[in-house]
N, C-alpha and C. Protein backbone atom coordinates (compact mmCIF):
# COMPACT_ATOMS: atom_id res chain seq x y z
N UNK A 1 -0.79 0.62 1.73
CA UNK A 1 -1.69 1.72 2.07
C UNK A 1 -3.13 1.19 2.07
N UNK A 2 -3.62 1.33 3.24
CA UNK A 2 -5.14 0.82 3.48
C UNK A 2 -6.24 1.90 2.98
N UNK A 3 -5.69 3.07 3.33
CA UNK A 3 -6.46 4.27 3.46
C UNK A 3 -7.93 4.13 3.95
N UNK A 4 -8.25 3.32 5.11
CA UNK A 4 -9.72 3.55 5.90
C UNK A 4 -10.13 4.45 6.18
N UNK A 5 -11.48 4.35 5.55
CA UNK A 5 -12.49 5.52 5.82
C UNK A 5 -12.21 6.26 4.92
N UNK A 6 -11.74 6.14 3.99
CA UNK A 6 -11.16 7.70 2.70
C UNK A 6 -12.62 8.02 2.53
N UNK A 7 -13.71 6.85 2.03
CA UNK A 7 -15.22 7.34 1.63
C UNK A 7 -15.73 8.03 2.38
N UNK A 8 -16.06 7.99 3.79
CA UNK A 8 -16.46 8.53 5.29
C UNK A 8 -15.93 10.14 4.82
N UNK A 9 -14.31 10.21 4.97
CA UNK A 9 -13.74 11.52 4.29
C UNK A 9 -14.29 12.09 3.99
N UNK A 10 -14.95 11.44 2.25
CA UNK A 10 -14.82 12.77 1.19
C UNK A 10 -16.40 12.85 1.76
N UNK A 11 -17.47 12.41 2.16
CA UNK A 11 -18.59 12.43 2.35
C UNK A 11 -18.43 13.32 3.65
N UNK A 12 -18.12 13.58 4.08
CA UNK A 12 -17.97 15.01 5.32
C UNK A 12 -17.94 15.69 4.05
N UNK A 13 -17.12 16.18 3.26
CA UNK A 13 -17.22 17.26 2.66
C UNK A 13 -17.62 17.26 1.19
N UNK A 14 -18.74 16.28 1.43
CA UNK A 14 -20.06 16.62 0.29
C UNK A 14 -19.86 15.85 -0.92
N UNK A 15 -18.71 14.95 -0.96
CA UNK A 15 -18.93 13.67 -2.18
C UNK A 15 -19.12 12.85 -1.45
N UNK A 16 -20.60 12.18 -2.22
CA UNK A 16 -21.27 11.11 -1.20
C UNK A 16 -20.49 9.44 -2.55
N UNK A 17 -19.75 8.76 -1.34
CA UNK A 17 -19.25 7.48 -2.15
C UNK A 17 -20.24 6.15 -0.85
N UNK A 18 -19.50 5.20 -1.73
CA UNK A 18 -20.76 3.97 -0.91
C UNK A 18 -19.65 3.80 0.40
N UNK A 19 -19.96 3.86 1.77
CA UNK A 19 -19.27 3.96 2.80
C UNK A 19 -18.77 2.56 3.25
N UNK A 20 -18.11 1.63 2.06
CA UNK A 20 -17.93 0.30 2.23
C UNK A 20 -16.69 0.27 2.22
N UNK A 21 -15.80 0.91 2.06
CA UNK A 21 -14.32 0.86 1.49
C UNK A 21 -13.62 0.24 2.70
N UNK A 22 -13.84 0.53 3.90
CA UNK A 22 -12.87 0.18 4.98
C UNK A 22 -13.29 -1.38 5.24
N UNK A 23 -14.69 -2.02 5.05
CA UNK A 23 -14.84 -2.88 5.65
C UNK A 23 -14.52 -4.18 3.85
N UNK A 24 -14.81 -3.50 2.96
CA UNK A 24 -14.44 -4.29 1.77
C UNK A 24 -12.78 -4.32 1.29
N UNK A 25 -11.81 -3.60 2.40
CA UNK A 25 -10.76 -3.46 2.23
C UNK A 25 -9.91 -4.46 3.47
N UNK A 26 -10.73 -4.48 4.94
CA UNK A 26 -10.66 -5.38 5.93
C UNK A 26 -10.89 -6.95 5.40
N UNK A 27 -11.86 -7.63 5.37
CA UNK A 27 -12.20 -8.42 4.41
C UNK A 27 -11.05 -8.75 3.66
N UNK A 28 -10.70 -8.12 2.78
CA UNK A 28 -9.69 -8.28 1.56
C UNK A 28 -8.24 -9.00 2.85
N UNK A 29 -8.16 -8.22 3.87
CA UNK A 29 -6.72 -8.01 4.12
C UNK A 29 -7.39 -9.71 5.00
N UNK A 30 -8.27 -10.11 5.76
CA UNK A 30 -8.52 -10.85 6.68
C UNK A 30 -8.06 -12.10 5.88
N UNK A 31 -9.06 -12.18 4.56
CA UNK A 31 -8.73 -13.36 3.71
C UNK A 31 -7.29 -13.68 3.16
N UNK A 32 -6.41 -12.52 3.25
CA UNK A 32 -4.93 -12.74 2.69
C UNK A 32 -4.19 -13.21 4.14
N UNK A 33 -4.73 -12.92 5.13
CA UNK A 33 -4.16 -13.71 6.37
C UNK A 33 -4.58 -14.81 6.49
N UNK A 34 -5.82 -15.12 6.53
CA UNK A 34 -6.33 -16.23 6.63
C UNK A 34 -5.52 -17.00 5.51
N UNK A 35 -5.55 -16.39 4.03
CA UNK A 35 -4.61 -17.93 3.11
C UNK A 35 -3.21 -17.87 3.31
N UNK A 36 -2.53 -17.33 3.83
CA UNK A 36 -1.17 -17.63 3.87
C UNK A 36 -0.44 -17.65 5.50
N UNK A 37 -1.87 -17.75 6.45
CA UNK A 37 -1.59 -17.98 7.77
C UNK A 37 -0.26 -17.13 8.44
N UNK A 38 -0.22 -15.27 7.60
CA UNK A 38 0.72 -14.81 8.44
C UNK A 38 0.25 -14.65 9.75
N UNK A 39 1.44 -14.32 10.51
CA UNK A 39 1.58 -14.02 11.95
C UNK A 39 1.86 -13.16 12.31
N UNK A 40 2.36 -12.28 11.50
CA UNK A 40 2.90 -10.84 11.43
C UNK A 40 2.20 -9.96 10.10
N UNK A 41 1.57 -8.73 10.27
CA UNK A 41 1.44 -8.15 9.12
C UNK A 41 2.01 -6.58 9.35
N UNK A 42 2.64 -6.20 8.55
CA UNK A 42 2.97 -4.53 8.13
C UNK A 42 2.54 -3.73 7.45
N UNK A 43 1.71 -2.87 7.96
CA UNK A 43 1.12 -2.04 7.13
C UNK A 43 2.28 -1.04 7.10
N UNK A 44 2.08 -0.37 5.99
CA UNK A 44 3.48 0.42 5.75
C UNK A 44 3.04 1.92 4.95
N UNK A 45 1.88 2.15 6.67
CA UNK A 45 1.55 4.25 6.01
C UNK A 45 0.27 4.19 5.53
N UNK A 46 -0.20 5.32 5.78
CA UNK A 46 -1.91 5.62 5.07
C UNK A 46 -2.40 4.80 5.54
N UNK A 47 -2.40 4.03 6.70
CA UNK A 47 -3.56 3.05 6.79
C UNK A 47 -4.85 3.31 7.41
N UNK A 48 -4.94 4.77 7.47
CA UNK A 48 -6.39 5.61 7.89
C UNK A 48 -5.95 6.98 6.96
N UNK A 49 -7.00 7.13 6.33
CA UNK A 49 -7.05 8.31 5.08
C UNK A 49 -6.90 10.09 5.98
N UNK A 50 -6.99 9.60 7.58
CA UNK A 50 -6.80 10.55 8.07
C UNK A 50 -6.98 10.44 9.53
N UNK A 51 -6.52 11.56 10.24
CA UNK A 51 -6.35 11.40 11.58
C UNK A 51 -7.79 10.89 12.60
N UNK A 52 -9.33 11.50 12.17
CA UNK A 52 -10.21 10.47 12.53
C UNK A 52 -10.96 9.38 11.99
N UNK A 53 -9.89 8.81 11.17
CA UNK A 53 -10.51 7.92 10.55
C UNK A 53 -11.35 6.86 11.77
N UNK A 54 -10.20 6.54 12.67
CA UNK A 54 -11.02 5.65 13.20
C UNK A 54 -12.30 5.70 14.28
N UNK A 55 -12.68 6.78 14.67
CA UNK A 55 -13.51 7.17 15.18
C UNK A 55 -15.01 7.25 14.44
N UNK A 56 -14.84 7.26 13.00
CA UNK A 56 -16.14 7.49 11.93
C UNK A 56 -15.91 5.85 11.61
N UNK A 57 -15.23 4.98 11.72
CA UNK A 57 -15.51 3.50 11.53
C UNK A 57 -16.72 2.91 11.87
N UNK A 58 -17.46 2.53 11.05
CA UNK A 58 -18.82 1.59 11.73
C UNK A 58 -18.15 0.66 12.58
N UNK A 59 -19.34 -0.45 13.30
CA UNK A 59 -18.90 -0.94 14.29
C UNK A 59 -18.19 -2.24 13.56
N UNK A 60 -19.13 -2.71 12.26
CA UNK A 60 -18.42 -4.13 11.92
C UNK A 60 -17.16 -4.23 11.25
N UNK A 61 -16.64 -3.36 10.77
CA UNK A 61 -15.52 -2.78 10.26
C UNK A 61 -13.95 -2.61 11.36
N UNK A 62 -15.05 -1.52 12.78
CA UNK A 62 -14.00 -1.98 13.79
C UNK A 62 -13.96 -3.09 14.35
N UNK A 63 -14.78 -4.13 14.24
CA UNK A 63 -14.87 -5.32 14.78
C UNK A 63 -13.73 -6.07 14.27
N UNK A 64 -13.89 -6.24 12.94
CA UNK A 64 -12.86 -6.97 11.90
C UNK A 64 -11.44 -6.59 12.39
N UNK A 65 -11.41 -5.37 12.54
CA UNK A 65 -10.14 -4.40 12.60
C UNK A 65 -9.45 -5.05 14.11
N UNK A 66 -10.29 -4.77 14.95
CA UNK A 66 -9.63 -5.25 16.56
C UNK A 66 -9.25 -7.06 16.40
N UNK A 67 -10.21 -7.82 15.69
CA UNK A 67 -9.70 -8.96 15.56
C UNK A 67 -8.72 -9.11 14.97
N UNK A 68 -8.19 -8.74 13.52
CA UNK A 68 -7.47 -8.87 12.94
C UNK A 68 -5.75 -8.23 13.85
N UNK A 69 -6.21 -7.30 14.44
CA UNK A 69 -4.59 -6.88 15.10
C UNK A 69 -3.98 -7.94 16.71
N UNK A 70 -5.81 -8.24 17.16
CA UNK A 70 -5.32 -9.29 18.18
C UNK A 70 -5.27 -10.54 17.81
N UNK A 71 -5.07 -10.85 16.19
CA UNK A 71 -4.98 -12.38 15.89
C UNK A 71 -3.50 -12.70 15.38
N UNK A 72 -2.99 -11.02 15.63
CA UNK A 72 -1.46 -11.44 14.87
C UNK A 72 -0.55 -10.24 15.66
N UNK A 73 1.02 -10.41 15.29
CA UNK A 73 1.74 -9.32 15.98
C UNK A 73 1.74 -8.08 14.72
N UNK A 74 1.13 -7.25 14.17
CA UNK A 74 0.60 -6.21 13.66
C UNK A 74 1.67 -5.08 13.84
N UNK A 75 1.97 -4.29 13.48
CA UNK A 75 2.71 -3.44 13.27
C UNK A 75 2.34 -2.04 11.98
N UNK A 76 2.32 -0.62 12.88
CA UNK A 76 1.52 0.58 11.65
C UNK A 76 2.30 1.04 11.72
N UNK A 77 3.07 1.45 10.23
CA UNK A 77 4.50 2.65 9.93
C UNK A 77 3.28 3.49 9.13
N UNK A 78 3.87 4.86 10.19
CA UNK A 78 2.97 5.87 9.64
C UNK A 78 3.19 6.49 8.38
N UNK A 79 2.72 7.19 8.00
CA UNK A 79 3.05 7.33 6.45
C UNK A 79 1.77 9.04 6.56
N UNK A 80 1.96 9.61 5.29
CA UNK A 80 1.50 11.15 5.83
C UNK A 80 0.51 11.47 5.76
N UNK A 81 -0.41 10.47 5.59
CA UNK A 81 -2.30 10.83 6.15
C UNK A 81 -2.67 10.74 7.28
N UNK A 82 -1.67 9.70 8.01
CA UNK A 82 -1.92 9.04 9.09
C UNK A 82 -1.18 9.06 10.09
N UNK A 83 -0.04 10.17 10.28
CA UNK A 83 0.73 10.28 11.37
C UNK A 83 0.06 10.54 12.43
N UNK A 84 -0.92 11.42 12.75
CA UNK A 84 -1.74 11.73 14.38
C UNK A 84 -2.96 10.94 14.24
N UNK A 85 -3.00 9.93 13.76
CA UNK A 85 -4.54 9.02 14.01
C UNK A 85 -4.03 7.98 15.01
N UNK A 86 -4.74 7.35 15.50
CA UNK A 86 -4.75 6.49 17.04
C UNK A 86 -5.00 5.51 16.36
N UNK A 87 -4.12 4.31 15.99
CA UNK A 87 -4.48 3.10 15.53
C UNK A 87 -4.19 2.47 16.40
N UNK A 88 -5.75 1.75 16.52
CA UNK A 88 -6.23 0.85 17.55
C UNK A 88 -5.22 -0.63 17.31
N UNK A 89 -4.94 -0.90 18.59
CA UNK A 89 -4.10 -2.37 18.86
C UNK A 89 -2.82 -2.17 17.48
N UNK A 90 -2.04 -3.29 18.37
CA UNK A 90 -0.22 -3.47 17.59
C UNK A 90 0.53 -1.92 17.93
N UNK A 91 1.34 -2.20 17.40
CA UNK A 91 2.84 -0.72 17.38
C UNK A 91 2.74 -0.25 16.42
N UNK A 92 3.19 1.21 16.67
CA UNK A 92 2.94 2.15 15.48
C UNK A 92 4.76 2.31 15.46
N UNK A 93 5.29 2.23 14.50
CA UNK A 93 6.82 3.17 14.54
C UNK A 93 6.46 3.84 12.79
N UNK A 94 7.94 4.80 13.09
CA UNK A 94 7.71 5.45 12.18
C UNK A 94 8.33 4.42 10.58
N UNK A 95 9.32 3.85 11.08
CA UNK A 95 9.87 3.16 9.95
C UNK A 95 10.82 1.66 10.50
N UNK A 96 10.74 0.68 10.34
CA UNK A 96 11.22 -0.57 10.76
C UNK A 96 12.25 -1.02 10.40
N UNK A 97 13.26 -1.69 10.90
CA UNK A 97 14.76 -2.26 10.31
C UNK A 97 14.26 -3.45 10.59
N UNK A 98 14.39 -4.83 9.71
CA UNK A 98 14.05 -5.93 9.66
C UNK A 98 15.84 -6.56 9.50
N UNK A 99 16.34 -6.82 10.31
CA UNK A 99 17.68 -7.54 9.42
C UNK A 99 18.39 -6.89 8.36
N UNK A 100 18.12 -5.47 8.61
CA UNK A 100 18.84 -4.98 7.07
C UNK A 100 17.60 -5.10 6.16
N UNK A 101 16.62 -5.12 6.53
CA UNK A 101 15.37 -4.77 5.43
C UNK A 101 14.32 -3.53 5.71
N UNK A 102 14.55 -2.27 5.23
CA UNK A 102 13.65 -1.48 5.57
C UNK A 102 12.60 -1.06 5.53
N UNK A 103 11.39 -1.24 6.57
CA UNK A 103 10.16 -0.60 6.26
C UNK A 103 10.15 0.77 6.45
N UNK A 104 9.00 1.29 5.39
CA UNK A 104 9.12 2.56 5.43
C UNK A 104 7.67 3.01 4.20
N UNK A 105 7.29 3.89 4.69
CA UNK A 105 6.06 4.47 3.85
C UNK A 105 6.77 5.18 2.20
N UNK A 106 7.42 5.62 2.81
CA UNK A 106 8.18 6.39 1.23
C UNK A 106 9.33 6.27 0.90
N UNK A 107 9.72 5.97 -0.15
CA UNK A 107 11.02 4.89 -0.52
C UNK A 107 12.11 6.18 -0.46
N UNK A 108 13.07 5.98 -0.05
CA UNK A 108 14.24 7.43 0.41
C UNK A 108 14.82 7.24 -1.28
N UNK A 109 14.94 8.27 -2.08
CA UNK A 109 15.71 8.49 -2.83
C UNK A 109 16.75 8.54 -2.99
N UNK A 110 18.02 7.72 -3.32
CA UNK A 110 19.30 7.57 -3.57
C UNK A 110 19.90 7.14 -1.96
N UNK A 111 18.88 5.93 -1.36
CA UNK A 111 19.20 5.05 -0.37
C UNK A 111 19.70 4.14 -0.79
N UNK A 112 20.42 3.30 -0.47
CA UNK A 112 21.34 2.30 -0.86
C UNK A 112 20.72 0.97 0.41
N UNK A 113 19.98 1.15 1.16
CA UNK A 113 19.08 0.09 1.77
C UNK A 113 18.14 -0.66 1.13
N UNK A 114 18.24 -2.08 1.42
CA UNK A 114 17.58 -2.77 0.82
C UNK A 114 16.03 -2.77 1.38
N UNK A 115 14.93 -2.19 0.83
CA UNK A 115 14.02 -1.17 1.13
C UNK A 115 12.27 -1.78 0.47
N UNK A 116 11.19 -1.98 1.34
CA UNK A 116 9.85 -2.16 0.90
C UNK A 116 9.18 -0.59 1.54
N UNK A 117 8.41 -0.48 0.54
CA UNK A 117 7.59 1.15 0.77
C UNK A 117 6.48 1.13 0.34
N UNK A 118 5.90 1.78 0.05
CA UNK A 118 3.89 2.16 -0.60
C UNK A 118 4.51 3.50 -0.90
N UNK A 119 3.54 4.15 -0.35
CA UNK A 119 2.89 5.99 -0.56
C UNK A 119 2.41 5.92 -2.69
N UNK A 120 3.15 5.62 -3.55
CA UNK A 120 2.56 6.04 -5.10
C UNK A 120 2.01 5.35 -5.12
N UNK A 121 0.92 4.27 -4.85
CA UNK A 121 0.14 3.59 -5.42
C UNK A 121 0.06 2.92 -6.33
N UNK A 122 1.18 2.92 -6.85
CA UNK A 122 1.78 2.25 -8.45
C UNK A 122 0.37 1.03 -9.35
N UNK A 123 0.35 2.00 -10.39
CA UNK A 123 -0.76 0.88 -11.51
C UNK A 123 -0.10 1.33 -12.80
N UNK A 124 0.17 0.15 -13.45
CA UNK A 124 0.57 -0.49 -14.75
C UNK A 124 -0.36 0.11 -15.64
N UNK A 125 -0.81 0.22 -16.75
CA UNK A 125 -1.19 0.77 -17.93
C UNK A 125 -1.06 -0.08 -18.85
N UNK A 126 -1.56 -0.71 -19.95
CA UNK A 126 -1.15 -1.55 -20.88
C UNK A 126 -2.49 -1.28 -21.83
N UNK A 127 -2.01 -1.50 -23.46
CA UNK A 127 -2.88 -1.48 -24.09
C UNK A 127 -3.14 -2.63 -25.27
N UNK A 128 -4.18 -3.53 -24.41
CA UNK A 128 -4.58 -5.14 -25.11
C UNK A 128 -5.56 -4.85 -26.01
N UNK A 129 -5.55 -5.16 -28.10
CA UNK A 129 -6.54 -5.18 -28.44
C UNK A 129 -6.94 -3.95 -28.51
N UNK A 130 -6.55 -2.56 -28.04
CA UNK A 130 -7.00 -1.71 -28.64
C UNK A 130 -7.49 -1.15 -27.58
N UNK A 131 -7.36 -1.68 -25.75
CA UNK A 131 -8.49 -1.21 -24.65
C UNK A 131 -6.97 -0.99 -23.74
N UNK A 132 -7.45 -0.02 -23.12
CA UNK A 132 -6.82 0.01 -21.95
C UNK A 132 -7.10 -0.27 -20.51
N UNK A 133 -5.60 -1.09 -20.29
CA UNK A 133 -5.98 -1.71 -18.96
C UNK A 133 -4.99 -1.54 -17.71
N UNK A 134 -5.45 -0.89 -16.49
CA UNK A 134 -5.03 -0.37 -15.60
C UNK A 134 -5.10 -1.08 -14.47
N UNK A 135 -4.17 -1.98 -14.21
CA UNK A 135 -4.04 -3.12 -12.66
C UNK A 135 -2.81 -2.35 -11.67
N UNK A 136 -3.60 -2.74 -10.57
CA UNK A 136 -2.44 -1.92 -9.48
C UNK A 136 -1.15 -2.92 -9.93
N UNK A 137 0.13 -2.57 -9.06
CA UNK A 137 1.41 -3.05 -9.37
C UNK A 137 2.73 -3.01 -8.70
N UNK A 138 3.44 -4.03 -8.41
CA UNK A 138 4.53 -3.66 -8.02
C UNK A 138 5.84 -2.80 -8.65
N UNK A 139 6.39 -1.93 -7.98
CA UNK A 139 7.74 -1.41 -9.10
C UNK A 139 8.68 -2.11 -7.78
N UNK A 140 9.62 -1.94 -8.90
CA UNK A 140 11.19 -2.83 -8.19
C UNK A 140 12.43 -2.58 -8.89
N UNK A 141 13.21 -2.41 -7.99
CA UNK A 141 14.83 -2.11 -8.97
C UNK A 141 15.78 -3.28 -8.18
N UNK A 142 16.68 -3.44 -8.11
CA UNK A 142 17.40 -4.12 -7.56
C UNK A 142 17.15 -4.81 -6.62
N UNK A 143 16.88 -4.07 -5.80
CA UNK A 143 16.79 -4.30 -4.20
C UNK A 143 15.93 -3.11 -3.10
N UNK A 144 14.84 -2.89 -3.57
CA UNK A 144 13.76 -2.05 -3.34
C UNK A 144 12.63 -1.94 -4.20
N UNK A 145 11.38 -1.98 -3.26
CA UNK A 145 10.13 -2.17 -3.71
C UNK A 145 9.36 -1.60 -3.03
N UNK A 146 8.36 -0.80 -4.37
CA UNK A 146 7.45 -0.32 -3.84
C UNK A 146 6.17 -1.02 -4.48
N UNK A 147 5.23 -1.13 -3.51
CA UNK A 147 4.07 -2.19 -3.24
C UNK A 147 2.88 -1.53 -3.77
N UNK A 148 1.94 -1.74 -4.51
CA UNK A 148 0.45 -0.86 -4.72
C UNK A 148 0.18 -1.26 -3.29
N UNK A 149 -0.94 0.15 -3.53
CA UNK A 149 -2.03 0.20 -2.74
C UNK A 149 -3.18 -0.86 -2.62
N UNK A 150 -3.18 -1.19 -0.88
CA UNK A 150 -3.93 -2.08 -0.37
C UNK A 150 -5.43 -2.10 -0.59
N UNK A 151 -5.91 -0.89 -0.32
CA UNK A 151 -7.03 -0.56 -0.09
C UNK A 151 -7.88 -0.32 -1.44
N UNK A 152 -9.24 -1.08 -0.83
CA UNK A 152 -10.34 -0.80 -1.68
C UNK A 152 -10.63 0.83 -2.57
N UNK A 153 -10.53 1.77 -1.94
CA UNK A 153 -10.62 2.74 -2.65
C UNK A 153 -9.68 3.89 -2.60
N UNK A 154 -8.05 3.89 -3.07
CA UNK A 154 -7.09 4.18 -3.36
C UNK A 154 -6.64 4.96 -4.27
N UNK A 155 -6.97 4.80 -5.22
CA UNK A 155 -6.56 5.28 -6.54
C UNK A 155 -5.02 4.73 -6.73
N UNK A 156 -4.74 5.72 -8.12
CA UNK A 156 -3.30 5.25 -8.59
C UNK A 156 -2.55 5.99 -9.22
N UNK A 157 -0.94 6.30 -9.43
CA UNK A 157 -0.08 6.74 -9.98
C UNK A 157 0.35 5.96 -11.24
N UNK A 158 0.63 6.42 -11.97
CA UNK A 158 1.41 5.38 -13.39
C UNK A 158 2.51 4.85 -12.69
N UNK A 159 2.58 3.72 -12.91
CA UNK A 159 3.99 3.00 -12.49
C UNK A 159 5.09 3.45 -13.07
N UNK A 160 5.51 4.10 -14.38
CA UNK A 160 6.29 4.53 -15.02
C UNK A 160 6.50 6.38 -14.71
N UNK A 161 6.06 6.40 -13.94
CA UNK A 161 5.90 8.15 -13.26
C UNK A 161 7.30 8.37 -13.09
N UNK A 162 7.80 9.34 -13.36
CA UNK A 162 9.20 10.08 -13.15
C UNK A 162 9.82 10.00 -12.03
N UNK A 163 8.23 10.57 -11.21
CA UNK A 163 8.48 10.81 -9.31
C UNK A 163 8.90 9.25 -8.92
N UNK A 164 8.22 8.33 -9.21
CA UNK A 164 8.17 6.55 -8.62
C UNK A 164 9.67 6.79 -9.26
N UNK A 165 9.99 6.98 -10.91
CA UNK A 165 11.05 5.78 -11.13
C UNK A 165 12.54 7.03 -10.30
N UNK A 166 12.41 8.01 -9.84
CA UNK A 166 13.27 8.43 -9.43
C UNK A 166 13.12 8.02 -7.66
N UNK A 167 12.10 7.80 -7.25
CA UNK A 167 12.54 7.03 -5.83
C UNK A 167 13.06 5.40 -5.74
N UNK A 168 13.43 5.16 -6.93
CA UNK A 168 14.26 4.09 -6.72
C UNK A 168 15.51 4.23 -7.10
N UNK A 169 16.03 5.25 -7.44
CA UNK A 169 17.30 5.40 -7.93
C UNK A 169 18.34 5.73 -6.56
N UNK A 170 19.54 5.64 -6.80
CA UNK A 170 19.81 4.42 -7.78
C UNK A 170 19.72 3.43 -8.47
N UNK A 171 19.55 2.86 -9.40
CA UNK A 171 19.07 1.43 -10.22
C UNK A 171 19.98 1.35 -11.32
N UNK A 172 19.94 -0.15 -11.49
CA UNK A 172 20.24 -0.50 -13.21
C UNK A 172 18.77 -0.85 -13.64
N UNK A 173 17.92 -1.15 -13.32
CA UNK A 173 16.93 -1.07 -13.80
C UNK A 173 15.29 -1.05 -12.75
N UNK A 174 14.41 -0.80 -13.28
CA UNK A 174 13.09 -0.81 -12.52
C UNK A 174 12.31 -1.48 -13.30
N UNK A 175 11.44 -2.80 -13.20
CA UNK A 175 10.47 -3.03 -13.23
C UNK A 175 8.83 -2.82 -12.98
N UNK A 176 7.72 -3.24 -13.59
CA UNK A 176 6.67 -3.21 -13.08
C UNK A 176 6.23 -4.78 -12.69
N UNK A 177 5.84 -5.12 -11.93
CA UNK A 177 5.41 -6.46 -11.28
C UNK A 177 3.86 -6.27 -11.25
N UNK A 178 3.31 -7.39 -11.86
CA UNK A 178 1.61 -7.56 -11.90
C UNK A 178 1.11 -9.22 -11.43
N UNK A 179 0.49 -9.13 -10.89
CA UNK A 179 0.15 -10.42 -10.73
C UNK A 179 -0.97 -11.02 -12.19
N UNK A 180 -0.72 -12.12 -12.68
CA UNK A 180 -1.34 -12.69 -14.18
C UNK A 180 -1.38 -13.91 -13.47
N UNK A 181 -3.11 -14.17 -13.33
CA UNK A 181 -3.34 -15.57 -12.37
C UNK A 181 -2.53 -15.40 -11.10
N UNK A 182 -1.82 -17.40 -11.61
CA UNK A 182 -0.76 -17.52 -10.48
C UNK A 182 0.50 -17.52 -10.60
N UNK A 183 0.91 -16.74 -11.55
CA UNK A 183 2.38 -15.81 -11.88
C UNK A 183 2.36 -14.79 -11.71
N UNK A 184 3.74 -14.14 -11.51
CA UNK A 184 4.04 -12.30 -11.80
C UNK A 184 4.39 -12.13 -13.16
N UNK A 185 3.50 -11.46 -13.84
CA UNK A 185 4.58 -10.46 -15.06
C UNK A 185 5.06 -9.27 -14.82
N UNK A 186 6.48 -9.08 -15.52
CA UNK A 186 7.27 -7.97 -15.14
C UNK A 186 7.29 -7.11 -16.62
N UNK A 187 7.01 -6.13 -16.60
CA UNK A 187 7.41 -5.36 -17.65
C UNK A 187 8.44 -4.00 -17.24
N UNK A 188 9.52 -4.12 -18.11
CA UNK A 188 10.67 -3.04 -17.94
C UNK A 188 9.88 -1.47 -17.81
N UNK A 189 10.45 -0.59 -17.32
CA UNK A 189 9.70 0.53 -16.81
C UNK A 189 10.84 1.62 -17.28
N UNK A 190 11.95 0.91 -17.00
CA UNK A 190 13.28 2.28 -17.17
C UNK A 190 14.68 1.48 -17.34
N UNK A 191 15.65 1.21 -17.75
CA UNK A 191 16.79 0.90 -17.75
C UNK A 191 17.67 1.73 -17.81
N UNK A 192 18.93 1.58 -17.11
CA UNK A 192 20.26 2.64 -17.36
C UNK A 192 20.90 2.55 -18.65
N UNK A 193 21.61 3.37 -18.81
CA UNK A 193 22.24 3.94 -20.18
C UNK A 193 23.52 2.74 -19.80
N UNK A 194 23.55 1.67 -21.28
CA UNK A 194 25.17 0.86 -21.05
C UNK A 194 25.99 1.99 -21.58
């Protein structure tokens, strides 16, 4: 979930935020292409906070944006902020079959497909020392994952949320996935009853 322009958004209707989010969220996504030289990227839903998002885009923001979709084969699964917005360059579908791998904005509940999604925004919670600390996060059960949110100004769901750990169920178990440096840590989130 990119959610561009969410700031633009709430500033139409009178919360004024710093109107950087789309282009400090572009940026973000340019440099993760640029280091791992994909060729393909999937955005998977919300990737405009709303249907004109892209029309309130400054220009250097859409600049980034048109390069970035004509530098790769790009692909937008809509997801429910962003079903009637016009995203500029690549294919929009609603949900992708990869080989038996499904894209999809919201993880189907008691799907038995081996499944990547967004929509909860998933962030971890942990308490180091006495402080609490809140990093976005992957959740995962078996064979389905749902991805945090992309975007600069997103917000977040508890990774351990009822709603998240029941869109992966079926499971024997769900994880939380964090990136620590240049490892993942996983912390257990839910396990089934032996």
């Amino acid at each position: 979930d990119l959610h561009l322009e969410k700031a633009s958004f709430f500033a139409k209707h009178g919360q004024m935020l710093p109107p950087y989010d789309s282009r400090a969220t572009l940026e973000r996504l340019a440099g993760a292409v640029r280091e791992t030289g994909a060729r393909r990227v999937f955005c998977l839903g919300d990737s405009f906070h709303d249907a004109n998002a892209v029309a309130r885009m400054e220009p250097h923001a859409a600049g980034m944006l048109d390069a970035l979709t004509r530098a790769t084969d790009w692909v937008w699964i809509t997801g429910n902020h962003d079903e009637d917005a016009a995203a500029p360059g690549g294919t929009v579908v609603d949900d992708l079959d990869i080989r038996g791998l499904k894209l999809r904005h919201i993880a189907r509940n008691g799907s038995a497909d081996t499944e990547v999604s967004g929509h909860f925004h998933p962030k971890l919670r942990v308490t180091v020392r006495g402080r609490s600390i809140a990093r976005p996060c992957a959740v995962a059960s078996e064979n389905r994952l749902i991805l945090p949110a992309f975007g600069a100004l997103s917000g977040g769901m508890d990774a351990g949320d009822p709603t998240i750990l029941a869109a992966l169920q079926p499971a024997r178990a769900i994880d939380a996935i964090v990136p620590a440096g240049e490892k993942l840590a996983r912390f257990a989130l839910w396990r089934a009853a032996a």
